[in-house]
Protein backbone atom coordinates (compact mmCIF):
# COMPACT_ATOMS: atom_id res chain seq x y z
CA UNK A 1 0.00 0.00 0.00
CA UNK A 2 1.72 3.22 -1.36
CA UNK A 3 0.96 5.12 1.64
CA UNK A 4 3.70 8.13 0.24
CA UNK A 5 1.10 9.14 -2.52
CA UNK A 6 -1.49 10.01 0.06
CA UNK A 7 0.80 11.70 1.82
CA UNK A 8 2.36 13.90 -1.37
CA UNK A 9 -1.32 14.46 -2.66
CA UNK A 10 -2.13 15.95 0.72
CA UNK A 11 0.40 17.94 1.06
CA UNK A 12 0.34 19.45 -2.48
CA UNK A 13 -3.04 20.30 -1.52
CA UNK A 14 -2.61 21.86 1.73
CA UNK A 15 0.32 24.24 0.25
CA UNK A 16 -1.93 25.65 -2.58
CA UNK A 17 -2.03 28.71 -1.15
CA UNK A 18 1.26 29.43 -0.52
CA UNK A 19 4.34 26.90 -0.89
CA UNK A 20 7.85 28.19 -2.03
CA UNK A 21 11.91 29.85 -1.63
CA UNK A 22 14.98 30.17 0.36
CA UNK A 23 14.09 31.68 3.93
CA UNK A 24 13.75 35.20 3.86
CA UNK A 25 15.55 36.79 7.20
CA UNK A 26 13.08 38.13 9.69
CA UNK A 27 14.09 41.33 11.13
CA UNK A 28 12.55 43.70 13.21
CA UNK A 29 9.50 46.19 12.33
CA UNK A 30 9.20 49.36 12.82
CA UNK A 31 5.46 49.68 14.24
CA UNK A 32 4.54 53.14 11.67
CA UNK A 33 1.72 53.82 9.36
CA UNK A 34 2.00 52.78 5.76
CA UNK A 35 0.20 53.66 2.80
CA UNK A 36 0.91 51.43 -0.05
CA UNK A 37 0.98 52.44 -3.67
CA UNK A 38 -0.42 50.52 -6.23
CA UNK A 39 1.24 49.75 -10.04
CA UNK A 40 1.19 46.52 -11.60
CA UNK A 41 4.29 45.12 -13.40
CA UNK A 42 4.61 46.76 -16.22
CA UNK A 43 5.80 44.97 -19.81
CA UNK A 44 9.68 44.06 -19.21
CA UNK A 45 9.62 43.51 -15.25
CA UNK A 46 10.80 40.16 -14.58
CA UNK A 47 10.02 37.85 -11.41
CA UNK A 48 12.75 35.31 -10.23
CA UNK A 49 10.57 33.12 -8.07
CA UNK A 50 12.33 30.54 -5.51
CA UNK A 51 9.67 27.88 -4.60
CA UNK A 52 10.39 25.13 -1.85
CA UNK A 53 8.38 23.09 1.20
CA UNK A 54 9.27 20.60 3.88
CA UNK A 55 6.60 18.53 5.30
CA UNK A 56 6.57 15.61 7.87
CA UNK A 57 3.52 13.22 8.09
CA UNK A 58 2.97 9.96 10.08
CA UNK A 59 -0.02 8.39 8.35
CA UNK A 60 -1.88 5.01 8.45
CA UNK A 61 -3.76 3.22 6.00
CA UNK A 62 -6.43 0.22 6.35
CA UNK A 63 -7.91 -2.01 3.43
CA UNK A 64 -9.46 -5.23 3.08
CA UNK A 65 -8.41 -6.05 6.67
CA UNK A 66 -5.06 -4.69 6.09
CA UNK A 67 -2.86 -1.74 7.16
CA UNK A 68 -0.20 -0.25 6.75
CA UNK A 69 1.79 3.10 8.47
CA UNK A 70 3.99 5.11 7.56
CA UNK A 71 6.42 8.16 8.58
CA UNK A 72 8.66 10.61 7.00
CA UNK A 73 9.38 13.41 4.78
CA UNK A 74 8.30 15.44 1.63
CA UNK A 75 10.38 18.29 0.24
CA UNK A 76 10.52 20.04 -3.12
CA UNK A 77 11.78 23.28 -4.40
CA UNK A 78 11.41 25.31 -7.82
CA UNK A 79 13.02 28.05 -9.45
CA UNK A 80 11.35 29.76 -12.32
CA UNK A 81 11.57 33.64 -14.08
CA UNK A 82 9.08 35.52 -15.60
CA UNK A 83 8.84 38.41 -17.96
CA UNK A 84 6.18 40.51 -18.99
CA UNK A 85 5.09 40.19 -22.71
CA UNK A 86 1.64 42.12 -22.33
CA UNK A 87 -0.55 43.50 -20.02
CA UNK A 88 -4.01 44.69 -20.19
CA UNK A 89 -6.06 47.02 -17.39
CA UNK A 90 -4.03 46.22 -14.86
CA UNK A 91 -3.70 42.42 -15.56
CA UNK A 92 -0.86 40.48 -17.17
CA UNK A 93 -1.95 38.81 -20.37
CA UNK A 94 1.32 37.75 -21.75
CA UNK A 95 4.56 36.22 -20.02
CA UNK A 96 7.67 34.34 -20.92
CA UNK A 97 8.64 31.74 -18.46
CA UNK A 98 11.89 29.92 -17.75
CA UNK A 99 11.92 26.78 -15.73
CA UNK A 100 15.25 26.94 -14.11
CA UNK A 101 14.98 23.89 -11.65
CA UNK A 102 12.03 21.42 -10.48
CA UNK A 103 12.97 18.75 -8.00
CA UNK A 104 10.92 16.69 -5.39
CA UNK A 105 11.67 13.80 -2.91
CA UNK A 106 9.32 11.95 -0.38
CA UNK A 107 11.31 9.82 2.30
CA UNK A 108 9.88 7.16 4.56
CA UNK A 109 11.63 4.55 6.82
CA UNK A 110 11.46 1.83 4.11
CA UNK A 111 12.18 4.28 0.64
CA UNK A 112 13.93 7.52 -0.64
CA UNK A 113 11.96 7.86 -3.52
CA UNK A 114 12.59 11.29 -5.74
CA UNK A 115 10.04 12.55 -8.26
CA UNK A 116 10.36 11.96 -12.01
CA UNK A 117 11.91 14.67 -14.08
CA UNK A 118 10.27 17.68 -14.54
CA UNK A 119 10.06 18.40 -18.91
CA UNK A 120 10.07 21.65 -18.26
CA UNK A 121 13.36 22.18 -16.44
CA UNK A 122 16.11 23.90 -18.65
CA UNK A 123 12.90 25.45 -21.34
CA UNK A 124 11.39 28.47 -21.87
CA UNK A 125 7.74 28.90 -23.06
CA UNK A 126 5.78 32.20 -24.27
CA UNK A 127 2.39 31.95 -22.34
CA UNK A 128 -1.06 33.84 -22.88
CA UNK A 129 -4.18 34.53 -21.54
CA UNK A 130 -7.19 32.70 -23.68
CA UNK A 131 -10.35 30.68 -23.56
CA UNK A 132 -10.47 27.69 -22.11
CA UNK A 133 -6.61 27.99 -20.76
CA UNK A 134 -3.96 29.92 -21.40
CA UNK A 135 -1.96 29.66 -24.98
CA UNK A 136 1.34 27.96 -24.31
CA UNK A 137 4.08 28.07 -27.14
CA UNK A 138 7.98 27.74 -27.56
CA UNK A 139 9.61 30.73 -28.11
CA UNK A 140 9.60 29.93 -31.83
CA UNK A 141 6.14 29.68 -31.23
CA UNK A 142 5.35 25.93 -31.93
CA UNK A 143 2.95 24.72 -29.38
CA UNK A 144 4.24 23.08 -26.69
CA UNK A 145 3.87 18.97 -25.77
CA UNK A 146 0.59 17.80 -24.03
CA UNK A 147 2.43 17.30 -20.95
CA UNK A 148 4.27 20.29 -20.73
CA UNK A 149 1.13 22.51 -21.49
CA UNK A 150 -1.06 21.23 -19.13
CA UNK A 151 1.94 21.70 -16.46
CA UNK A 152 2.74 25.17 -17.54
CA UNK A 153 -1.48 25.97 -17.84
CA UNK A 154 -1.68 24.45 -14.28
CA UNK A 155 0.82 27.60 -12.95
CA UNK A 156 -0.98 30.15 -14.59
CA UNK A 157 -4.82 29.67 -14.90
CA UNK A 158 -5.48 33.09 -13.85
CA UNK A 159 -3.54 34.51 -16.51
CA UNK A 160 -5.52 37.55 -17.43
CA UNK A 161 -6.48 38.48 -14.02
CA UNK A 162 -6.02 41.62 -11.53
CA UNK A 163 -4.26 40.33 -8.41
CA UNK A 164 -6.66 40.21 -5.84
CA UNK A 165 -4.69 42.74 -3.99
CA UNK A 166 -4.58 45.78 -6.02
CA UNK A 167 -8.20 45.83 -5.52
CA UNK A 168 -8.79 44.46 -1.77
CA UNK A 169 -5.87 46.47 -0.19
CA UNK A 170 -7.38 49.61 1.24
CA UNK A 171 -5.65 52.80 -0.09
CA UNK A 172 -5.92 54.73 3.29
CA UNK A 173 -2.73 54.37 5.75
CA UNK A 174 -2.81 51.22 7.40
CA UNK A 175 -2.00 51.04 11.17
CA UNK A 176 0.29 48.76 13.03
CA UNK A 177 -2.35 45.64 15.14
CA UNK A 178 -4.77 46.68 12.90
CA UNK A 179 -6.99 43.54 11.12
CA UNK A 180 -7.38 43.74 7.70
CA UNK A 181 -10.23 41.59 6.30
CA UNK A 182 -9.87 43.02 2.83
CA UNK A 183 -6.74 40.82 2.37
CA UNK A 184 -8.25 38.04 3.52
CA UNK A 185 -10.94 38.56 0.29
CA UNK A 186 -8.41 38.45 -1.97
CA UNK A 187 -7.21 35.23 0.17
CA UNK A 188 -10.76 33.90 -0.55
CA UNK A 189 -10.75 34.45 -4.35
CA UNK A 190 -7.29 32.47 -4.97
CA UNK A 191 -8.99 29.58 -3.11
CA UNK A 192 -11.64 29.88 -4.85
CA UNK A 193 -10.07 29.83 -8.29
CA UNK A 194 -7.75 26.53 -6.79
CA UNK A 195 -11.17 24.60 -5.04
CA UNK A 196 -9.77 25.33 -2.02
CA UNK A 197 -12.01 25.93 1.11
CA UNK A 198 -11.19 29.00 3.43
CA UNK A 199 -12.39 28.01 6.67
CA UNK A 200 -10.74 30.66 8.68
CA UNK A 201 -8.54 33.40 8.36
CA UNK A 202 -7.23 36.99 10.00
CA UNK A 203 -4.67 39.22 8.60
CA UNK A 204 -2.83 41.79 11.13
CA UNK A 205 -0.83 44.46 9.72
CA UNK A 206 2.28 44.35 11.94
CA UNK A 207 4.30 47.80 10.49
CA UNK A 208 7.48 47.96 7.94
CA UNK A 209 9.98 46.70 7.52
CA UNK A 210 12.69 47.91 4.99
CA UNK A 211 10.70 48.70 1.70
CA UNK A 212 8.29 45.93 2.47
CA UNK A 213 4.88 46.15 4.40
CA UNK A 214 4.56 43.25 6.95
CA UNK A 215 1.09 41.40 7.63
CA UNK A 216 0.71 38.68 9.91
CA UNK A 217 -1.38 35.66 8.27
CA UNK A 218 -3.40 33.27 10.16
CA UNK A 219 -5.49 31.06 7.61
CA UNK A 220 -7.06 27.29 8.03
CA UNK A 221 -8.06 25.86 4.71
CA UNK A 222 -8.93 22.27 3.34
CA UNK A 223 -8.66 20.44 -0.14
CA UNK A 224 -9.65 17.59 -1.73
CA UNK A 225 -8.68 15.20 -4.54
CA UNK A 226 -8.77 11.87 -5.47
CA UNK A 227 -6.63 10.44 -3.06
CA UNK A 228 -6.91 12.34 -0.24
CA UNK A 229 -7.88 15.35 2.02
CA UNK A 230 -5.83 17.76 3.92
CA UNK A 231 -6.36 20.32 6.30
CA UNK A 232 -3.93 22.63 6.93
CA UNK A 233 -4.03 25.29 9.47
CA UNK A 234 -0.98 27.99 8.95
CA UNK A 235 0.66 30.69 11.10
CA UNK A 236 2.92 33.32 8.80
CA UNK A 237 4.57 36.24 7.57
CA UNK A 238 3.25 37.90 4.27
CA UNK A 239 5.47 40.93 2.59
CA UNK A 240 4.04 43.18 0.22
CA UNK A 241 6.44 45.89 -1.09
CA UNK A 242 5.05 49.40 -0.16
CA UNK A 243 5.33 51.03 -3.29
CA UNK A 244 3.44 49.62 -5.45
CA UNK A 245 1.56 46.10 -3.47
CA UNK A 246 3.70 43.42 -5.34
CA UNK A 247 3.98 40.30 -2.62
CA UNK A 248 7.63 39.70 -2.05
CA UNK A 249 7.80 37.19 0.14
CA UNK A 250 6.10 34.81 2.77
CA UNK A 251 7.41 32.54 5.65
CA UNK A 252 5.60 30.15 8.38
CA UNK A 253 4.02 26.55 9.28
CA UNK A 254 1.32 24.90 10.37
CA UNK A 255 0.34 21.43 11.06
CA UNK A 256 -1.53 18.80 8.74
CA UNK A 257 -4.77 16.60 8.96
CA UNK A 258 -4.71 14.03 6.48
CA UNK A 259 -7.60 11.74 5.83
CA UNK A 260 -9.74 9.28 2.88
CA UNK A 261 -12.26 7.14 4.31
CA UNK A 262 -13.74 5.15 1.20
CA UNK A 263 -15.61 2.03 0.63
CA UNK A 264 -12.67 0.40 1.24
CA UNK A 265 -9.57 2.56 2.29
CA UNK A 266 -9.55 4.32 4.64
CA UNK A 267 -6.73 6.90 5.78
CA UNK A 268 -5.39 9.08 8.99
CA UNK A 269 -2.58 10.62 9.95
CA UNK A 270 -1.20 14.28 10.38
CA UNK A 271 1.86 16.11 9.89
CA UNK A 272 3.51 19.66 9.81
CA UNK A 273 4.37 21.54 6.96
CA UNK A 274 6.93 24.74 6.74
CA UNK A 275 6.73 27.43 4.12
CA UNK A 276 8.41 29.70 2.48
CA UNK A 277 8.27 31.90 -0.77
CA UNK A 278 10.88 34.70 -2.11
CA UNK A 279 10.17 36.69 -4.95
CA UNK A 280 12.58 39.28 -6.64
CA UNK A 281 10.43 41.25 -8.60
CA UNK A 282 12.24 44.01 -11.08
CA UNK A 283 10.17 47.04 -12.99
């Protein structure tokens, strides 16, 4: 009994939201006012996003008077950079995108087992906004493989979209312990868009720090697939540069209720997952 996919497929799900990069350096705040601009990347900016999670899970499994357990690890990092192509009102419409690295490993007391090959790694695709999912090309402009467009469609679906928070983020100064429920909106709308339920969450602004606005993020979600559920309830830090809202970075954890209780397998177990995302956006 492969109890290592439940655990992956749960995991993936609970870090919709927010998996990914290198461990950005808390420092202090300083507790001041901030009013934050707000300009979307204009055509030419480029993104260099760092990716990355670390999970633990202790799980057990029962079928056909069976079971099985099992305990370990699941890590796996990306690196990818965008560029802006087109934009339209505010929303990107056009980007190229270079997968730089794509790895993955799960590790249990019986198996180190890595993920296959990402096709992606080491290419560059030309993607855009269209009806049913985005248009995803070489940079020659010969349609990409199968796999590698549904892979590349599944990172940017909401190509051709505001970000939520140009539109949530209130445009008066923000003060330091105050809640801001407008953020969690736009929280609501990306789990929306991923079928992702928000159970809970609370946003504090905590004050600024360097050229970044700092918001403490409290959020308890669940997800759903074929294999599994996961519930994932997460305590972080979200960064959103003050001069014009782009999200620049985001660090925490939380802890992990996985479950699948079928006609005949049924699943339990729990773990704790640690996040963090760095992006380096240029104008």
């Amino acid at each position: 009994m492969r109890i290592s996919l439940f655990v992956a497929a749960a995991i993936g799900a609970g870090c919709i939201l927010a998996c990914a990069g290198q461990r950005p350096v808390r420092g202090p705040v300083d507790e001041v006012d901030v009013t934050f601009g707000a300009a979307p990347l204009a055509v030419g900016s480029k993104v260099r996003q760092v990716e990355t999670h670390h999970g633990t899970f202790d799980v057990h499994a029962s079928a056909l008077g069976q079971s099985s357990s099992s305990s370990g690890t699941v890590d796996g990092r990306e690196v990818r950079v965008e560029e802006v192509l087109a934009s339209d009102a505010g929303a990107t419409t056009k980007l190229r995108v270079s997968y730089l690295e794509h790895t993955g490993a799960t590790k249990t007391e019986r198996e180190d087992k890595r993920d296959p090959a990402d096709p992606r790694v080491g290419k560059t695709y030309v993607v855009e906004a269209a009806d049913p999912g985005p248009r995803v090309t070489d940079e020659t402009g010969q349609p990409a493989s199968p796999e590698e467009t549904k892979l590349v469609q599944g990172d940017y679906r909401n190509l051709g979209t505001r970000e939520p928070l140009f539109d949530e983020l209130p445009a008066r100064p923000l003060h330091p312990g105050e809640e801001i429920d407008q953020i969690c909106g736009a929280v609501r709308l990306v789990a929306d868009r991923h079928d992702v339920l928000l159970v809970e969450c609370s946003v504090t602004f905590e004050g600024r720090r360097g050229d970044d606005g700092v918001f403490e993020v409290r959020v308890d979600v669940e997800s759903h697939n074929k294999l599994a559920s996961a519930r994932i309830r997460l305590d972080g830090e979200l960064l959103l540069r003050i001069a014009d809202r782009q999200w620049t970075g985001f660090s925490g954890g939380g802890d992990i209720e996985i479950g699948a209780r079928g006609s005949v397998l049924k699943v339990r177990g729990g773990g704790h997952v640690d996040i963090t995302i760095r992006r380096d956006v240029g104008r």
